[in-house]
Protein backbone atom coordinates (compact mmCIF):
# COMPACT_ATOMS: atom_id res chain seq x y z
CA UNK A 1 0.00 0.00 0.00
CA UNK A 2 1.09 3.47 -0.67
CA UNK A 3 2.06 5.81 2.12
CA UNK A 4 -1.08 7.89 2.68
CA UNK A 5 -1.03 11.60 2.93
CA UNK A 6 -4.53 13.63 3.71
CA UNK A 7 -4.32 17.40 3.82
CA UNK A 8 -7.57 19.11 5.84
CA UNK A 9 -7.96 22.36 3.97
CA UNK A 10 -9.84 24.54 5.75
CA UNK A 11 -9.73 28.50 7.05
CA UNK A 12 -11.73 31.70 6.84
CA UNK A 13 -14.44 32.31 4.15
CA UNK A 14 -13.04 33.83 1.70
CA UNK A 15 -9.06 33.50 1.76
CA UNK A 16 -9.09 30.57 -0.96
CA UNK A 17 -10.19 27.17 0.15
CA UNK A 18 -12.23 26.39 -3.05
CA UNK A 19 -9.04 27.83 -5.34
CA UNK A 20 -6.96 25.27 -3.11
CA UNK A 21 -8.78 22.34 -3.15
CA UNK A 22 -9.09 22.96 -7.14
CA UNK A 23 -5.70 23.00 -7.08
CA UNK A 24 -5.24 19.70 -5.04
CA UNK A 25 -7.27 17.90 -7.57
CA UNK A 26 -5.46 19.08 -10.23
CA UNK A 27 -2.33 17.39 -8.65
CA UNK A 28 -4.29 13.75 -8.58
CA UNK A 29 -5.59 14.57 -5.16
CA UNK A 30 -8.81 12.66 -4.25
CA UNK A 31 -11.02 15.85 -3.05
CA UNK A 32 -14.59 16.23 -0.99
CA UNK A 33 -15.76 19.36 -0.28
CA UNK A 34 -17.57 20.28 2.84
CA UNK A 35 -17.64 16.85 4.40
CA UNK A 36 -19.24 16.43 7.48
CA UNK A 37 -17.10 16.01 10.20
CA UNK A 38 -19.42 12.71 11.85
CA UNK A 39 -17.90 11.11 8.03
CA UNK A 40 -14.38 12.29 8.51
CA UNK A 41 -13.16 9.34 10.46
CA UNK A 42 -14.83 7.00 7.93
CA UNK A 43 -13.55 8.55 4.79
CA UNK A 44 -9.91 8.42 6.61
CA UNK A 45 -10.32 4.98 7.12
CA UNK A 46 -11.01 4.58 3.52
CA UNK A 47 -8.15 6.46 2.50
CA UNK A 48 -5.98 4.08 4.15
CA UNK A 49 -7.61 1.32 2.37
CA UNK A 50 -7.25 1.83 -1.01
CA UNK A 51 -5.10 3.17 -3.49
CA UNK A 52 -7.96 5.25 -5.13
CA UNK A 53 -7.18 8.12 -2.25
CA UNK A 54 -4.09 7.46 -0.52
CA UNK A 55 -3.46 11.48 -1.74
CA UNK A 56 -6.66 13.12 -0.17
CA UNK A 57 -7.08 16.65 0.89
CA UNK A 58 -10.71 17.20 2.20
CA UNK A 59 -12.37 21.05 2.52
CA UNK A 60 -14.15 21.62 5.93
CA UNK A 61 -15.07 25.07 7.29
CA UNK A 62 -16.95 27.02 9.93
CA UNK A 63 -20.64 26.15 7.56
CA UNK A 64 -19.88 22.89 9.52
CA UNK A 65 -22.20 22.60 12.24
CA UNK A 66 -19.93 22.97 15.73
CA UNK A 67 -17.02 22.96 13.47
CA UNK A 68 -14.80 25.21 15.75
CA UNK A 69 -15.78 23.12 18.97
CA UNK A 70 -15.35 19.48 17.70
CA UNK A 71 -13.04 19.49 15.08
CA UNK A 72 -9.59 19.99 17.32
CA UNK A 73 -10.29 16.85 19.73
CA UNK A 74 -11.42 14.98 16.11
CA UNK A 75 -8.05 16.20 14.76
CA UNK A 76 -6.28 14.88 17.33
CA UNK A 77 -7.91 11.49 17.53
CA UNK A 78 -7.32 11.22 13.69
CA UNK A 79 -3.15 12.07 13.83
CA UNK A 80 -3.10 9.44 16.79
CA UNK A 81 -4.22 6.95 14.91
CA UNK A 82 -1.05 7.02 12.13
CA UNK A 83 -0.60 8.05 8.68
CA UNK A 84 -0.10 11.33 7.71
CA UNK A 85 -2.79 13.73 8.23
CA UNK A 86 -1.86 17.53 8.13
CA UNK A 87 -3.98 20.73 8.34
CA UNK A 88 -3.81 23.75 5.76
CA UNK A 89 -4.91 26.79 7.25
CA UNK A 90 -6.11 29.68 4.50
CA UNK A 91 -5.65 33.12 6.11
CA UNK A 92 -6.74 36.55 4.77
CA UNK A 93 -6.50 40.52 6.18
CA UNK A 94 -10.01 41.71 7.20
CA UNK A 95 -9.80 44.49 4.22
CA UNK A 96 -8.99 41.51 1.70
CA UNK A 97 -12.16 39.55 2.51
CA UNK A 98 -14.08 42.46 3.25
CA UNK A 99 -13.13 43.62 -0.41
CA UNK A 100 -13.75 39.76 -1.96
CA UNK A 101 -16.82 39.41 -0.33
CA UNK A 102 -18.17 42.49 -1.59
CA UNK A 103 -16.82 42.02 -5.04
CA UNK A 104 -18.85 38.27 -5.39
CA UNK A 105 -21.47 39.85 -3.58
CA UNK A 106 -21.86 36.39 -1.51
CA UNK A 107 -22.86 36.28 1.64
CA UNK A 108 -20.67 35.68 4.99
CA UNK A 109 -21.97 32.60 6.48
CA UNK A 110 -21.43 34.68 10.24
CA UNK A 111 -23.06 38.02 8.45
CA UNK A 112 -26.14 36.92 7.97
CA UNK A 113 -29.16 38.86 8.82
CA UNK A 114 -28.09 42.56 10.29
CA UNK A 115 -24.57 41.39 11.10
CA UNK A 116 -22.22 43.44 9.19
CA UNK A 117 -19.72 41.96 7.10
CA UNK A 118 -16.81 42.75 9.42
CA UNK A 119 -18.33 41.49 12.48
CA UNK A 120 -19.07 38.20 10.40
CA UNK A 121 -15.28 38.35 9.55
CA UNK A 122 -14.21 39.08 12.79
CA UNK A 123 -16.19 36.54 14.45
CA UNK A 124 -15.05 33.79 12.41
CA UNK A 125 -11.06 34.53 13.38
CA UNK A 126 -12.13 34.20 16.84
CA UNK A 127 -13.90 31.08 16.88
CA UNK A 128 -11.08 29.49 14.31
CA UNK A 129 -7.83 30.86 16.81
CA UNK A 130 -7.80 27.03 18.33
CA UNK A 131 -8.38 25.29 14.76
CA UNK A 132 -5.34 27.61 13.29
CA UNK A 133 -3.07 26.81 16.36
CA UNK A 134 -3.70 23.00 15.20
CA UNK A 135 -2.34 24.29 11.54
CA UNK A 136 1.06 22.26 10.04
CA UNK A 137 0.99 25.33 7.83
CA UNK A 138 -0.94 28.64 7.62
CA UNK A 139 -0.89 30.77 3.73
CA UNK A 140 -1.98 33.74 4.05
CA UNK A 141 -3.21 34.37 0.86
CA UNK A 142 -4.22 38.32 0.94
CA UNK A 143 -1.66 39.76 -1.83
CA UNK A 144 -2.41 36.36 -3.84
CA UNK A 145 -4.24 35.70 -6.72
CA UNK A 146 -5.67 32.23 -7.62
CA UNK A 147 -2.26 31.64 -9.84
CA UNK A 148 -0.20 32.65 -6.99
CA UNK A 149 -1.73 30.38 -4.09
CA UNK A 150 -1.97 27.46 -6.81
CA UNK A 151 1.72 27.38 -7.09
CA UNK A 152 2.32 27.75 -3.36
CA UNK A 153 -0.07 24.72 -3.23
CA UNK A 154 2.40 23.01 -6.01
CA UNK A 155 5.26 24.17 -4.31
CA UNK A 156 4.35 22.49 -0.86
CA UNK A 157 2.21 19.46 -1.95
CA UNK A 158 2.96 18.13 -5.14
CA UNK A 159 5.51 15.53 -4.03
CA UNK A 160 4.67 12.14 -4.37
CA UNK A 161 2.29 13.08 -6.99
CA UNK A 162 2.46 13.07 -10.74
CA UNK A 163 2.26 16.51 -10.62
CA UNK A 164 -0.23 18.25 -13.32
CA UNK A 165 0.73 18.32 -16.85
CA UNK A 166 -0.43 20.60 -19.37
CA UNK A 167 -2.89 19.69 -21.62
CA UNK A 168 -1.92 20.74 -25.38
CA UNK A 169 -4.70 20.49 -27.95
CA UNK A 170 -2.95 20.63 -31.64
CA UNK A 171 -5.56 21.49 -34.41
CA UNK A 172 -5.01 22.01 -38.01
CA UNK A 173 -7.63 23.68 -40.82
CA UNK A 174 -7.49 25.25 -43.94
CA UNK A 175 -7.83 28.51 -43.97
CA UNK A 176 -9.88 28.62 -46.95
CA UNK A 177 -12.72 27.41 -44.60
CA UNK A 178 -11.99 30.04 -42.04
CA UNK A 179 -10.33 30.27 -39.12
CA UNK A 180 -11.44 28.30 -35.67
CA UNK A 181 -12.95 30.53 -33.29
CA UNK A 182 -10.96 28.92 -30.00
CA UNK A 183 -7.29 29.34 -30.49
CA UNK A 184 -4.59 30.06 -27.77
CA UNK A 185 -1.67 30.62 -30.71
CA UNK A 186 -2.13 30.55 -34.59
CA UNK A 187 0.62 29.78 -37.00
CA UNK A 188 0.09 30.53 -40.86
CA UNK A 189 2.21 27.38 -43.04
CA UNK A 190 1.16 28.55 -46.30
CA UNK A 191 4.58 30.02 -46.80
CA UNK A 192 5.84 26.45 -46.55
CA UNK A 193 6.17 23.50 -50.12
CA UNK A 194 3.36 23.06 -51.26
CA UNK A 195 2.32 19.10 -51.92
CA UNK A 196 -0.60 20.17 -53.21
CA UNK A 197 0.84 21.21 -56.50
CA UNK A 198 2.71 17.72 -56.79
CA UNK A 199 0.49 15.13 -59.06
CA UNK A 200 1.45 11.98 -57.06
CA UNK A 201 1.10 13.51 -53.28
CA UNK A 202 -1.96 15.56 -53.88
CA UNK A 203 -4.18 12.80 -53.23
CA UNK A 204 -2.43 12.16 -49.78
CA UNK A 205 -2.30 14.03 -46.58
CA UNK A 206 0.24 14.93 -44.18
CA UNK A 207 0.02 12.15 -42.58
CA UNK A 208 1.62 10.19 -45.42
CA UNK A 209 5.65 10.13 -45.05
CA UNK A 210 6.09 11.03 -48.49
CA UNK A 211 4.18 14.11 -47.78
CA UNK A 212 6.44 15.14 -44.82
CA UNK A 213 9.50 14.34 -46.30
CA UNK A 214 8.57 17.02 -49.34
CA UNK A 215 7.84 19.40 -47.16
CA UNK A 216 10.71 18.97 -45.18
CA UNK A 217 13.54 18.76 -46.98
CA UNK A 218 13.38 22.41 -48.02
CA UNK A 219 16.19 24.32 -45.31
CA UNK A 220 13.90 26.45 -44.47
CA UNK A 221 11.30 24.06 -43.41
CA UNK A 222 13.76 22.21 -41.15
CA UNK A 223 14.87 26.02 -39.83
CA UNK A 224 10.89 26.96 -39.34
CA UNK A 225 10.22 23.31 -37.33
CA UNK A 226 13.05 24.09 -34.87
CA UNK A 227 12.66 27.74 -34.46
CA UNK A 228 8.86 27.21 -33.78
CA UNK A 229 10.32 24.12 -30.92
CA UNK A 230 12.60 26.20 -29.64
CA UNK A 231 9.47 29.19 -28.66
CA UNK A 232 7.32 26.70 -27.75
CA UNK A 233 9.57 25.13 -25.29
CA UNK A 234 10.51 28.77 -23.99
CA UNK A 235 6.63 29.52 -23.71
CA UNK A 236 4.47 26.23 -22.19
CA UNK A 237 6.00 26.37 -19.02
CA UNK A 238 5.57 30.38 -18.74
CA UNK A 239 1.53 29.61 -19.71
CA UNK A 240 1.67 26.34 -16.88
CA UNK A 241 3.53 28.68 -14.20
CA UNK A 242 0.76 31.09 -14.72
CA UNK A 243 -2.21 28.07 -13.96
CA UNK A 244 -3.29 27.60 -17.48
CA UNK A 245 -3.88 24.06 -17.63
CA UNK A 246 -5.60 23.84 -21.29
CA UNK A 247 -3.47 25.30 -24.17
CA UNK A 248 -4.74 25.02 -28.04
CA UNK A 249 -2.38 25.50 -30.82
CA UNK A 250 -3.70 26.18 -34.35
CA UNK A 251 -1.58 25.38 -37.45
CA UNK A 252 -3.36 26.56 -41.12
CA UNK A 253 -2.38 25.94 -44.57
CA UNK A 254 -4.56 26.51 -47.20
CA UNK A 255 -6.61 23.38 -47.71
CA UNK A 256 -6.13 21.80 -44.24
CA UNK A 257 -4.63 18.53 -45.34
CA UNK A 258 -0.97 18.69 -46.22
CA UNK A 259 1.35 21.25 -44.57
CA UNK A 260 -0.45 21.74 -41.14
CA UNK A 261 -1.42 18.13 -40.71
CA UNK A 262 2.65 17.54 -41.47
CA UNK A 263 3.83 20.01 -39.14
CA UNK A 264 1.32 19.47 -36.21
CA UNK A 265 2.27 15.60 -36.09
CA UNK A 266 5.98 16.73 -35.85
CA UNK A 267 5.31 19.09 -33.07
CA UNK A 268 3.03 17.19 -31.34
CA UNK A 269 5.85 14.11 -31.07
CA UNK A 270 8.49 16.47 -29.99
CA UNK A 271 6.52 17.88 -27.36
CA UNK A 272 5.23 14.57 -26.39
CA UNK A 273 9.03 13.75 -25.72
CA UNK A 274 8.98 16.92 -23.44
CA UNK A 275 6.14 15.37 -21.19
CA UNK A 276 3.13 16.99 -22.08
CA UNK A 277 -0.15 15.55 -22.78
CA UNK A 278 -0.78 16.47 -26.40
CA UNK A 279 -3.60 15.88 -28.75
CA UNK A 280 -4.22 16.40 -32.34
CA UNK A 281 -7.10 17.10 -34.36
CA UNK A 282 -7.28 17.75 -38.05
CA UNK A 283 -10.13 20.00 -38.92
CA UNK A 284 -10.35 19.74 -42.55
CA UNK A 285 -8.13 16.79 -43.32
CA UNK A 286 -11.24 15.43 -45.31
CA UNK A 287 -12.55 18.63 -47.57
């Protein structure tokens, strides 16, 4: 069995739990949300039993009925029984959530009623003190954005996980059919050989190796391919360091069918060979 490892993410509404958790499961995490804490024992036990959760970071806050009051004896119970469970404890200024909470216009779940906002706030901190002394680490996330505490998260968390690879979607059209509507980056390969005006590869695609090899064997094919690997491999991990998770790459030519189906199936196995999780999908390989 694997060494378990459970993370309790919880802290004030407001300073990021949701954005954490997110970023949890995006690690291979096995989240719940808002678990009630007369389960929590039960869905430890389950983590140690399995290898479906053996990474498990579970969201519990003050919504919890006697949350403040019954969690720290729970906690306790929980670490004395072995394998590693750990507490993350989300922290915020009072201006920060005032200022969130008014900007999502949701309301504090101490604020109801006549309750202002910053008595909600401040009533929260005080019945969480004991649950944040309990904390194996506190992030205060008030000068963060939801990039920012997802690569603290990374930064702290990620080992012993696969970590969370970007997920590259390659797709190729013709841009006599127009353009697709949901590209990241575009790249125009009509100034590349043509197979289009050869009799015996017109018929084929550029999936064919006869096809690449024409359009490759020009210099500055070969210098285009590696100058184009060369700014991709600067720019993925400055679009993954900034949370994107989803990237999609378009490559035209002017049918759809020879030069961007070539090139895309070259770029896609050298990035491949880089680790990332790349899939390709001719548009207009069949006009």
């Amino acid at each position: 069995m694997t060494h378990m490892r459970m993370v309790v993410v919880t802290g004030l509404s407001g300073s990021g739990r949701s954005a954490a958790l997110k970023a949890f499961e995006d690690m291979g995490y096995y989240c719940v949300d808002n678990l009630p804490l007369s389960l929590l024992k039960a869905f430890v036990d389950f983590s140690r039993s399995t290898e479906d959760a053996y990474l498990a970071a579970i969201g519990i806050d003050i919504r919890e009925k006697d949350f403040p009051s019954r969690f720290p004896a729970l906690f306790g119970e929980l670490r004395a029984g072995g394998g590693s469970i750990e507490m993350l404890f989300l922290d915020a200024s009072d201006q920060t959530l005032v200022r969130r909470f008014s900007e999502t216009r949701r309301p504090h779940p101490l604020a109801r009623g006549a309750t202002p906002l910053i008595d909600g706030i401040r009533n929260e901190r005080s019945e969480l003190s004991e649950v944040k002394k309990l904390a194996d680490r506190v992030i205060d996330t008030s000068d963060y954005t939801v990039h920012d505490l997802r690569q603290a998260i990374e930064r702290k968390y990620a080992e012993g996980t696969a970590g969370r690879p970007m997920v590259i979607t390659i797709v190729t059209f013709g841009y006599k059919f127009g353009v697709p509507f949901d590209l990241d980056l575009m790249f125009d390969l009509r100034f590349l050989p043509n197979p289009h005006f050869v009799p015996e590869l017109r018929p084929h695609t550029g999936e064919d190796a006869r096809v690449r090899a024409y359009i490759m064997e020009k210099p500055d094919s070969e210098e285009f391919l590696s100058r184009l690997l060369g700014f991709l491999t600067y720019l993925l991990p400055r679009y993954k360091s900034e949370g994107k998770s989803y990237l999609t790459i378009g490559f035209g030519c002017t049918g759809g069918r020879h030069r961007s189906v070539a090139l895309s199936l070259l770029v896609a196995e050298q990035l491949r060979q880089q680790g990332y999780d790349v899939a390709v999908k001719h548009r207009d390989i069949g006009a």
